[in-house]
PDB file of N, CA and C in Angstrom:
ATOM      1  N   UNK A   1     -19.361  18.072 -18.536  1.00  0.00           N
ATOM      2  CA  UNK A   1     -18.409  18.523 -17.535  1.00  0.00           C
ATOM      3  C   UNK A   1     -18.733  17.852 -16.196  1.00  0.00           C
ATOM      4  N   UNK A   2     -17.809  17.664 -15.607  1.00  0.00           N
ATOM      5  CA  UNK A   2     -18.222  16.932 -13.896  1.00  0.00           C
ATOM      6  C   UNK A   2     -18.228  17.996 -13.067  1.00  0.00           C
ATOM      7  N   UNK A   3     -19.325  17.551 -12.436  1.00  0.00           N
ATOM      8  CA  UNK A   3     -19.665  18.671 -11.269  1.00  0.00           C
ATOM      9  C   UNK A   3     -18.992  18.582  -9.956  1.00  0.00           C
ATOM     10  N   UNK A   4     -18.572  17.055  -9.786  1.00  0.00           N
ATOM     11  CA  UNK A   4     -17.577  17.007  -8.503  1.00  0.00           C
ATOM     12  C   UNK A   4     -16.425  16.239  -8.884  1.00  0.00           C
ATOM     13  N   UNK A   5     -15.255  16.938  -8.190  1.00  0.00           N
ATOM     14  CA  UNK A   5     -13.659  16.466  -7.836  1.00  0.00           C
ATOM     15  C   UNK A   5     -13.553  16.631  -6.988  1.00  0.00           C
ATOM     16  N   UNK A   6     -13.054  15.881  -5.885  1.00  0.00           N
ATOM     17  CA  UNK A   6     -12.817  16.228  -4.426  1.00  0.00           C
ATOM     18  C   UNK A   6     -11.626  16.762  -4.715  1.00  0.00           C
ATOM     19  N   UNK A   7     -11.677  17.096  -3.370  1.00  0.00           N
ATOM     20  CA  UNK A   7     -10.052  17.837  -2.901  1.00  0.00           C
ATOM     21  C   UNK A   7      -8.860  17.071  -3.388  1.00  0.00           C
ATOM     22  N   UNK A   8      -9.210  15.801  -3.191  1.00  0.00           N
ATOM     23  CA  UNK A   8      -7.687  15.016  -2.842  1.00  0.00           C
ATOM     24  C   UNK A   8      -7.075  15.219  -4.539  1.00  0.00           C
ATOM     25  N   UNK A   9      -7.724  15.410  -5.546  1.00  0.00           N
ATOM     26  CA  UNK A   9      -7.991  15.302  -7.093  1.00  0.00           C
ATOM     27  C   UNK A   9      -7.731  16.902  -7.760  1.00  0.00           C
ATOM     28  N   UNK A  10      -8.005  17.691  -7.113  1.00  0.00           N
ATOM     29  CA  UNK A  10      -8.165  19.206  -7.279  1.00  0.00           C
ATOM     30  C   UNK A  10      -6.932  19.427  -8.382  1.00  0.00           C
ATOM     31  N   UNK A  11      -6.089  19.431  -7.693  1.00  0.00           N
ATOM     32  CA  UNK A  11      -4.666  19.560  -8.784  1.00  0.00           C
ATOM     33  C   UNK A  11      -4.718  19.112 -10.345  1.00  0.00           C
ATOM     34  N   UNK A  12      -5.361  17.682 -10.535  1.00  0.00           N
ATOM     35  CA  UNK A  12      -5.275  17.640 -12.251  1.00  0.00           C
ATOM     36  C   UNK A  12      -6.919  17.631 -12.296  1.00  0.00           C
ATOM     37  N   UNK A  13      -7.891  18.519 -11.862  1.00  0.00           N
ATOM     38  CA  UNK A  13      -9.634  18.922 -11.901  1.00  0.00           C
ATOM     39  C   UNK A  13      -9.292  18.810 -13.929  1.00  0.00           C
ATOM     40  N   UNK A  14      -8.681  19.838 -14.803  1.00  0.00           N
ATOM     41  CA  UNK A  14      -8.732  19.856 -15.858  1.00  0.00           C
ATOM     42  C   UNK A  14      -8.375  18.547 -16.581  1.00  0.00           C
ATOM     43  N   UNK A  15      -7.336  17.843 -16.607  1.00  0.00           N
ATOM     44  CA  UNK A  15      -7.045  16.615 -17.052  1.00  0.00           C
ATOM     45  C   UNK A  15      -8.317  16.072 -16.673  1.00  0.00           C
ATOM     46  N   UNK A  16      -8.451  15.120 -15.298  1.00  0.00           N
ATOM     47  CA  UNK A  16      -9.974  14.613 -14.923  1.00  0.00           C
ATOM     48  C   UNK A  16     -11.252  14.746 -16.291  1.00  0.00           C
ATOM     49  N   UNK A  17     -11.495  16.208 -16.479  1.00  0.00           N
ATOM     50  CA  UNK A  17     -12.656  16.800 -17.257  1.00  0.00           C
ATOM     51  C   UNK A  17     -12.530  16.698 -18.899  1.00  0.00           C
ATOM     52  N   UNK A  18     -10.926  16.296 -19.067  1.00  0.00           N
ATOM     53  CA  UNK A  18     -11.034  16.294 -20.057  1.00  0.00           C
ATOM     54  C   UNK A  18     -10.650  14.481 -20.296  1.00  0.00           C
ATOM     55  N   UNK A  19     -10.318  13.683 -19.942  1.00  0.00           N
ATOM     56  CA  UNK A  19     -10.504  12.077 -19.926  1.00  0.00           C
ATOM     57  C   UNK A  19     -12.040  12.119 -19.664  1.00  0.00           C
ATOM     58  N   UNK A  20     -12.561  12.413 -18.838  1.00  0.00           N
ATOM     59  CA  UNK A  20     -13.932  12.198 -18.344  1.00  0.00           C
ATOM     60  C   UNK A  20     -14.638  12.248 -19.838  1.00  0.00           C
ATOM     61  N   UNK A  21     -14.754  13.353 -20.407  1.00  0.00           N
ATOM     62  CA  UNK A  21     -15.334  13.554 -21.391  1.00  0.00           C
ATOM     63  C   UNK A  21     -14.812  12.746 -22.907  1.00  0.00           C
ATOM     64  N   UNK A  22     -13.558  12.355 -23.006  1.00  0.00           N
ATOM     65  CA  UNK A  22     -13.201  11.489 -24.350  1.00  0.00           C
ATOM     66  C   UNK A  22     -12.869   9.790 -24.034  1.00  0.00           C
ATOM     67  N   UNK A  23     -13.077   9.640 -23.021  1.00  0.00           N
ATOM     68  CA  UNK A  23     -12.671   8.357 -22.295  1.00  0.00           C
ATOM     69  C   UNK A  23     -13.568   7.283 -21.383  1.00  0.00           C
ATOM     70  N   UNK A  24     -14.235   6.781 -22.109  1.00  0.00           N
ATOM     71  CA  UNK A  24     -15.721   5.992 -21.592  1.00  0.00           C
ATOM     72  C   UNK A  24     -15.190   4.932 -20.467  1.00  0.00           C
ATOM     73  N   UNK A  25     -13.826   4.533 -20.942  1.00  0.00           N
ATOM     74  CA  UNK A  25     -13.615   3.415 -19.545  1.00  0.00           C
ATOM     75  C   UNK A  25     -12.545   3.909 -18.177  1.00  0.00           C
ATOM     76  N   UNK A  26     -12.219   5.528 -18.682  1.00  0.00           N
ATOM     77  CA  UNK A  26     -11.924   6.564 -17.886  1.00  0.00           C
ATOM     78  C   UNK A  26     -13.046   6.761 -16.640  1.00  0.00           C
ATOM     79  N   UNK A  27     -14.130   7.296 -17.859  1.00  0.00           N
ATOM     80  CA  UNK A  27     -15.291   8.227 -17.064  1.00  0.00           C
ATOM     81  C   UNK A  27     -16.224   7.022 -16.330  1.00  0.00           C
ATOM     82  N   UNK A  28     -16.105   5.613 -16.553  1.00  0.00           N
ATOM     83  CA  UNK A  28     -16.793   4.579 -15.626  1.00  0.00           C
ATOM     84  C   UNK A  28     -16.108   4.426 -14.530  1.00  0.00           C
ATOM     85  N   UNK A  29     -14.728   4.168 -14.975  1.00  0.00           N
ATOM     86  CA  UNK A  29     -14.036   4.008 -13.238  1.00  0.00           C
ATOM     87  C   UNK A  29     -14.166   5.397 -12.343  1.00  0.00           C
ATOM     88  N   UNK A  30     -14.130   6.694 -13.038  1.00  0.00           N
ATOM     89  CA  UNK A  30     -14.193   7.518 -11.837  1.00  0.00           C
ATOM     90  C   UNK A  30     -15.444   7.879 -11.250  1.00  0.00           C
ATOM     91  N   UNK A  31     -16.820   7.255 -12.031  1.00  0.00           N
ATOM     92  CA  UNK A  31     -17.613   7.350 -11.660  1.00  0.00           C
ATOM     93  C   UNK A  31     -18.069   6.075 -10.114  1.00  0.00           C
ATOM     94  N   UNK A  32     -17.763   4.964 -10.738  1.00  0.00           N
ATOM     95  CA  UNK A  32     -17.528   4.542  -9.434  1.00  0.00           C
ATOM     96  C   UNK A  32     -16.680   4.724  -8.494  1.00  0.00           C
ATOM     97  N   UNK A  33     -15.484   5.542  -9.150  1.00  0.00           N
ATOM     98  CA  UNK A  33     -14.947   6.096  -7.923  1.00  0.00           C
ATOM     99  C   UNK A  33     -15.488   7.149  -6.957  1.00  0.00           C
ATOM    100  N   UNK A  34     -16.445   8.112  -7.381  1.00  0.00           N
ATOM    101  CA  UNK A  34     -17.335   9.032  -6.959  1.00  0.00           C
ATOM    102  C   UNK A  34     -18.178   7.933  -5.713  1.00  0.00           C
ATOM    103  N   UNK A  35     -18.789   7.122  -6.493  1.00  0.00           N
ATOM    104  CA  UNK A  35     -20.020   6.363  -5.870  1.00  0.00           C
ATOM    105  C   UNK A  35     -18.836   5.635  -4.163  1.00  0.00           C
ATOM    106  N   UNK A  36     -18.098   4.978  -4.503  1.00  0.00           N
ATOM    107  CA  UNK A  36     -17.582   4.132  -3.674  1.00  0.00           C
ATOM    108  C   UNK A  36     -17.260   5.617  -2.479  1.00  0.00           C
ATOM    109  N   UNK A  37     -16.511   6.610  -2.784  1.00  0.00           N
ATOM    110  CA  UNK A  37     -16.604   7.740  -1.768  1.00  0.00           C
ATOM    111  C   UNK A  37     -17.630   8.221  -1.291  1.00  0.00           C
ATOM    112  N   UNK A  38     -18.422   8.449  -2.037  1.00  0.00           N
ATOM    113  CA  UNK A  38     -19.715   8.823  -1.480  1.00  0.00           C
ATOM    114  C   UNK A  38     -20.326   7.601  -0.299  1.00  0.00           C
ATOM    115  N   UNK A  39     -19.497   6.530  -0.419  1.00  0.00           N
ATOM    116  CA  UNK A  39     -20.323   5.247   0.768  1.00  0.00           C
ATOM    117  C   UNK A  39     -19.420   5.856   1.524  1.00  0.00           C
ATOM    118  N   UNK A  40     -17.904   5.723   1.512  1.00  0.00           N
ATOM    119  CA  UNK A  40     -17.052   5.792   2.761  1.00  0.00           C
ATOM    120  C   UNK A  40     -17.315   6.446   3.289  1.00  0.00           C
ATOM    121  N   UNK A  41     -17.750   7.669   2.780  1.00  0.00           N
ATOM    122  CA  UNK A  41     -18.211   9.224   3.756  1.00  0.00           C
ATOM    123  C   UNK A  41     -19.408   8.990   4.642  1.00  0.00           C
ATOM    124  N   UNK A  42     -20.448   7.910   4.108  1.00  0.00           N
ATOM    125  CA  UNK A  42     -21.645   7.774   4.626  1.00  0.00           C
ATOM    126  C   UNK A  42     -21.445   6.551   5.828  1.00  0.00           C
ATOM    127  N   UNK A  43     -20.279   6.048   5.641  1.00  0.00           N
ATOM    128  CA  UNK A  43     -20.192   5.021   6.773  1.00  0.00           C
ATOM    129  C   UNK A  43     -18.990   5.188   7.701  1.00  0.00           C
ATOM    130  N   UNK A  44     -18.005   6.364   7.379  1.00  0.00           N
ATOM    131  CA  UNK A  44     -17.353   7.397   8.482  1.00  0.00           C
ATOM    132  C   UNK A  44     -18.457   7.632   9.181  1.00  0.00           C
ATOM    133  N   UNK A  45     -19.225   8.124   9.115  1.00  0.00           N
ATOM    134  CA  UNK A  45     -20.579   9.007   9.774  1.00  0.00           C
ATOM    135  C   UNK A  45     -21.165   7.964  10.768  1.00  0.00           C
ATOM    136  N   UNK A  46     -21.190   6.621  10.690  1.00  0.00           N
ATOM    137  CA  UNK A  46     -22.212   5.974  10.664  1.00  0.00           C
ATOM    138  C   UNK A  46     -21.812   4.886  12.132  1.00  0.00           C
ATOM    139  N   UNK A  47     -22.585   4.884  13.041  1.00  0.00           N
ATOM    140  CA  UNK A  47     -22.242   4.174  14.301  1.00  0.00           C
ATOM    141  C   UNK A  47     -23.102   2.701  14.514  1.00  0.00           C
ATOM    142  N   UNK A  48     -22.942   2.675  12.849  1.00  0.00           N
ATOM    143  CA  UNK A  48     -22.953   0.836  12.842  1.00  0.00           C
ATOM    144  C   UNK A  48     -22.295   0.080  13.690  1.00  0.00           C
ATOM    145  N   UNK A  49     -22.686  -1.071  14.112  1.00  0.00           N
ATOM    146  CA  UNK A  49     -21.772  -2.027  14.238  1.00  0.00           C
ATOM    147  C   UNK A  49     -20.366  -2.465  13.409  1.00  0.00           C
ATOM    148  N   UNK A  50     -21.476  -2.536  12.224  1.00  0.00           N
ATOM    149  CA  UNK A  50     -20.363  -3.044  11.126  1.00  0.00           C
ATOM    150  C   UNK A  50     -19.475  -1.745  10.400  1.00  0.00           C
ATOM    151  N   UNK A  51     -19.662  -0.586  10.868  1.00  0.00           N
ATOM    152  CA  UNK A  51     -19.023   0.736  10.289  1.00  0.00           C
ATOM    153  C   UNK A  51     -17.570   0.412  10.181  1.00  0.00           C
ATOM    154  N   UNK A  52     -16.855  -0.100  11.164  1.00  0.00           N
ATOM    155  CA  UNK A  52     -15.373   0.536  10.828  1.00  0.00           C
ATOM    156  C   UNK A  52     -15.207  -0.842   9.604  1.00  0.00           C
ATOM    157  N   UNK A  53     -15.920  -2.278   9.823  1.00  0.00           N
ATOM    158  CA  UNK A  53     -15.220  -2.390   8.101  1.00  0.00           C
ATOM    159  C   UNK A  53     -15.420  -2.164   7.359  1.00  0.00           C
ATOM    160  N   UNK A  54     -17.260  -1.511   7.481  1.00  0.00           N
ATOM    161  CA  UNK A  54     -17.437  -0.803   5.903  1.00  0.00           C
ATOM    162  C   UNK A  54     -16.229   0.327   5.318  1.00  0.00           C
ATOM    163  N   UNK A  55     -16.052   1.209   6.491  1.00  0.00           N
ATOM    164  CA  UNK A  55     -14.960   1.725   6.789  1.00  0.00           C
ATOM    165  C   UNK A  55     -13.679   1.513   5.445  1.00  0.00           C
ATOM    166  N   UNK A  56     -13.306   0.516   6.413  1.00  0.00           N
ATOM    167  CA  UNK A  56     -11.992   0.111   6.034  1.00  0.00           C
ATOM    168  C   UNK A  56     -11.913  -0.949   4.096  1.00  0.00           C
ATOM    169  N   UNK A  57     -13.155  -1.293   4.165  1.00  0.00           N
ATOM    170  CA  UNK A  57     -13.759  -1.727   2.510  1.00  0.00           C
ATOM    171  C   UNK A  57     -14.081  -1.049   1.744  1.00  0.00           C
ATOM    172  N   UNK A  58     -14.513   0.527   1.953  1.00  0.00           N
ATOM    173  CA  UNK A  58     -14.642   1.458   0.909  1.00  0.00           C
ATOM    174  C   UNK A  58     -13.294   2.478   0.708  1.00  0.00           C
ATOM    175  N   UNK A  59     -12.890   2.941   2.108  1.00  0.00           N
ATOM    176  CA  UNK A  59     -11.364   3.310   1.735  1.00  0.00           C
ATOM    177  C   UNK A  59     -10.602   2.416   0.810  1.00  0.00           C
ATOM    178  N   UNK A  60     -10.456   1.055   1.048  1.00  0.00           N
ATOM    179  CA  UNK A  60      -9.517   0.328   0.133  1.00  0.00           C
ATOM    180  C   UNK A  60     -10.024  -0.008  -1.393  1.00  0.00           C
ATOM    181  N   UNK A  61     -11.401   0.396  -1.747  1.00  0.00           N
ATOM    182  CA  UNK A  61     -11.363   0.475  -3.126  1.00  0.00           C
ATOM    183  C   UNK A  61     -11.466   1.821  -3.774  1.00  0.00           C
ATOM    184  N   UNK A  62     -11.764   3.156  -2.630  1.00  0.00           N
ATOM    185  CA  UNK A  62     -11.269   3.998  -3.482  1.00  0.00           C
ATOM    186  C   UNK A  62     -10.178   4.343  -3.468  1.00  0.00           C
ATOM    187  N   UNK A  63      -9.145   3.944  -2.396  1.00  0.00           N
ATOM    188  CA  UNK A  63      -7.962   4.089  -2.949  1.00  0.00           C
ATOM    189  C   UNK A  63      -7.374   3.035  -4.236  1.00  0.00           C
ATOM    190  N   UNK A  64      -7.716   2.370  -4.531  1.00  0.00           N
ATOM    191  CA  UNK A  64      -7.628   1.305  -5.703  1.00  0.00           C
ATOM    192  C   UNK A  64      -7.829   2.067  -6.906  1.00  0.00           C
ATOM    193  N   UNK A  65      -8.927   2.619  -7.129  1.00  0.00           N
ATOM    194  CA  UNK A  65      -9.661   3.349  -8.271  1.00  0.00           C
ATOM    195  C   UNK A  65      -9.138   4.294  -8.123  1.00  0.00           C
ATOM    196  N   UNK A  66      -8.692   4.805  -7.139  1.00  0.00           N
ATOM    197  CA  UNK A  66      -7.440   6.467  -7.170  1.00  0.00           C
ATOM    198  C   UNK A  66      -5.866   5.952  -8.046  1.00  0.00           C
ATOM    199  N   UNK A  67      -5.684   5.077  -7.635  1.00  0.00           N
ATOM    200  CA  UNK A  67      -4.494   4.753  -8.267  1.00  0.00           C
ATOM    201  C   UNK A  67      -4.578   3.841  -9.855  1.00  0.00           C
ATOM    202  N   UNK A  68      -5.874   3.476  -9.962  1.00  0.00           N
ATOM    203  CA  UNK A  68      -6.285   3.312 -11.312  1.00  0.00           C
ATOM    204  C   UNK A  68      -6.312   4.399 -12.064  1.00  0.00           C
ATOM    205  N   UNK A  69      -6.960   5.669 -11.874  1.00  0.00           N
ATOM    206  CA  UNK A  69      -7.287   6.786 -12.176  1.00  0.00           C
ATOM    207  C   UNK A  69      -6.069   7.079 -12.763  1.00  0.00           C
ATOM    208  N   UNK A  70      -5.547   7.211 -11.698  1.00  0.00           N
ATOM    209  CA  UNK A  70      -4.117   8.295 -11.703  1.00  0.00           C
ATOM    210  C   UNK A  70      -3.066   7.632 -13.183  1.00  0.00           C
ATOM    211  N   UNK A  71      -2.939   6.314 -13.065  1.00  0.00           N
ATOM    212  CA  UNK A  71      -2.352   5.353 -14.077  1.00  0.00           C
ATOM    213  C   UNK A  71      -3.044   5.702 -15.351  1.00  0.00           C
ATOM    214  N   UNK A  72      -4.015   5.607 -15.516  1.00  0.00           N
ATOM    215  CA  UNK A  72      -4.782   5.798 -16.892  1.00  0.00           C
ATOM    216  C   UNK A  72      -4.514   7.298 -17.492  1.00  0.00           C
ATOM    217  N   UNK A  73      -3.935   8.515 -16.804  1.00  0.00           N
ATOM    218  CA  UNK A  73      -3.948   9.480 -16.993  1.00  0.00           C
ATOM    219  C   UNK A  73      -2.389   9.318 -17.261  1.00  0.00           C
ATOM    220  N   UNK A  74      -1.341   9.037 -16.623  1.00  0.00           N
ATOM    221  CA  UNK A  74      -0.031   8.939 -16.952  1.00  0.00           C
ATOM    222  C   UNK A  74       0.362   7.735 -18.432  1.00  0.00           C
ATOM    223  N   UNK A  75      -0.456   7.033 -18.206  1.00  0.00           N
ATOM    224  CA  UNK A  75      -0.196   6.225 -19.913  1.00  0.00           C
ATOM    225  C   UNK A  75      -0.172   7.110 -20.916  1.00  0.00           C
ATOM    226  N   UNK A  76      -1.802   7.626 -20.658  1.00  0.00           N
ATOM    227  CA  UNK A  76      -2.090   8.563 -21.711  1.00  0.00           C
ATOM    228  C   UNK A  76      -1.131   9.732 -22.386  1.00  0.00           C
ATOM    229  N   UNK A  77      -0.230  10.319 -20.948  1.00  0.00           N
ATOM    230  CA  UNK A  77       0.548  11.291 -21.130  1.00  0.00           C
ATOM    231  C   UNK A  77       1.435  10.860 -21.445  1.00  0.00           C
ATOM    232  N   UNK A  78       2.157   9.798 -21.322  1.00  0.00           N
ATOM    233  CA  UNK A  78       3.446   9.183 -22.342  1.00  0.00           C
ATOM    234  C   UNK A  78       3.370   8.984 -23.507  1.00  0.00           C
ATOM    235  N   UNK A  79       2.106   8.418 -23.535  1.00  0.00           N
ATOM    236  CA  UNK A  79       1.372   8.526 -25.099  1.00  0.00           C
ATOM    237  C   UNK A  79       1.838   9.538 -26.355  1.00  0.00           C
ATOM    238  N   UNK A  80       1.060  10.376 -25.334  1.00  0.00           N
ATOM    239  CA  UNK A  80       1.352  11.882 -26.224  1.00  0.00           C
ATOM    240  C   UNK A  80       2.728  12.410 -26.157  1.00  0.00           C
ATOM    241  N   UNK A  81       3.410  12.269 -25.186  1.00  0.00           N
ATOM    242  CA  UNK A  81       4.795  12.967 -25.218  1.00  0.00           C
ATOM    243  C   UNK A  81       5.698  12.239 -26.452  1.00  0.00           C
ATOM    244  N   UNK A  82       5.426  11.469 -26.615  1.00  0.00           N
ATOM    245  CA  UNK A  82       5.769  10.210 -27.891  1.00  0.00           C
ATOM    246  C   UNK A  82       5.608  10.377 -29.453  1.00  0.00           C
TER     247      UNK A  82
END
């Protein structure tokens, strides 16, 4: 079971848990999707120099891997409606 879904994800938490668990190239991308948020958050925070493009380089791949995510879950569900 995964111990974290952020907020933005909350709504399909059950779908998530259940790809996570039958879906190995599911549960890799959202794991780096975890990891890549976990930087953005740490370099929001962060009064680097170089912060706002770390910034602006970790927002744009987890929004990438959000919309990967999200795709891999809607295939699936056409799948099945089929």
């Amino acid at each position: 079971m995964i111990s974290k879904i952020p907020e933005k994800l909350s709504e399909v938490r059950h779908i998530i848990e259940i790809f996570y668990k039958d879906d190995e190239t599911f549960r890799s991308i959202y794991d780096d999707y975890l990891e890549y948020l976990k930087a953005l958050q740490f370099w929001e925070q962060s009064n680097a120099e170089d912060a706002p493009a770390r910034q602006y380089e970790y927002s744009d791949l987890v929004h990438e891997l959000e919309i990967e995510l999200i795709e891999i879950m809607k295939k699936r569900e056409v799948k099945s409606a089929e």
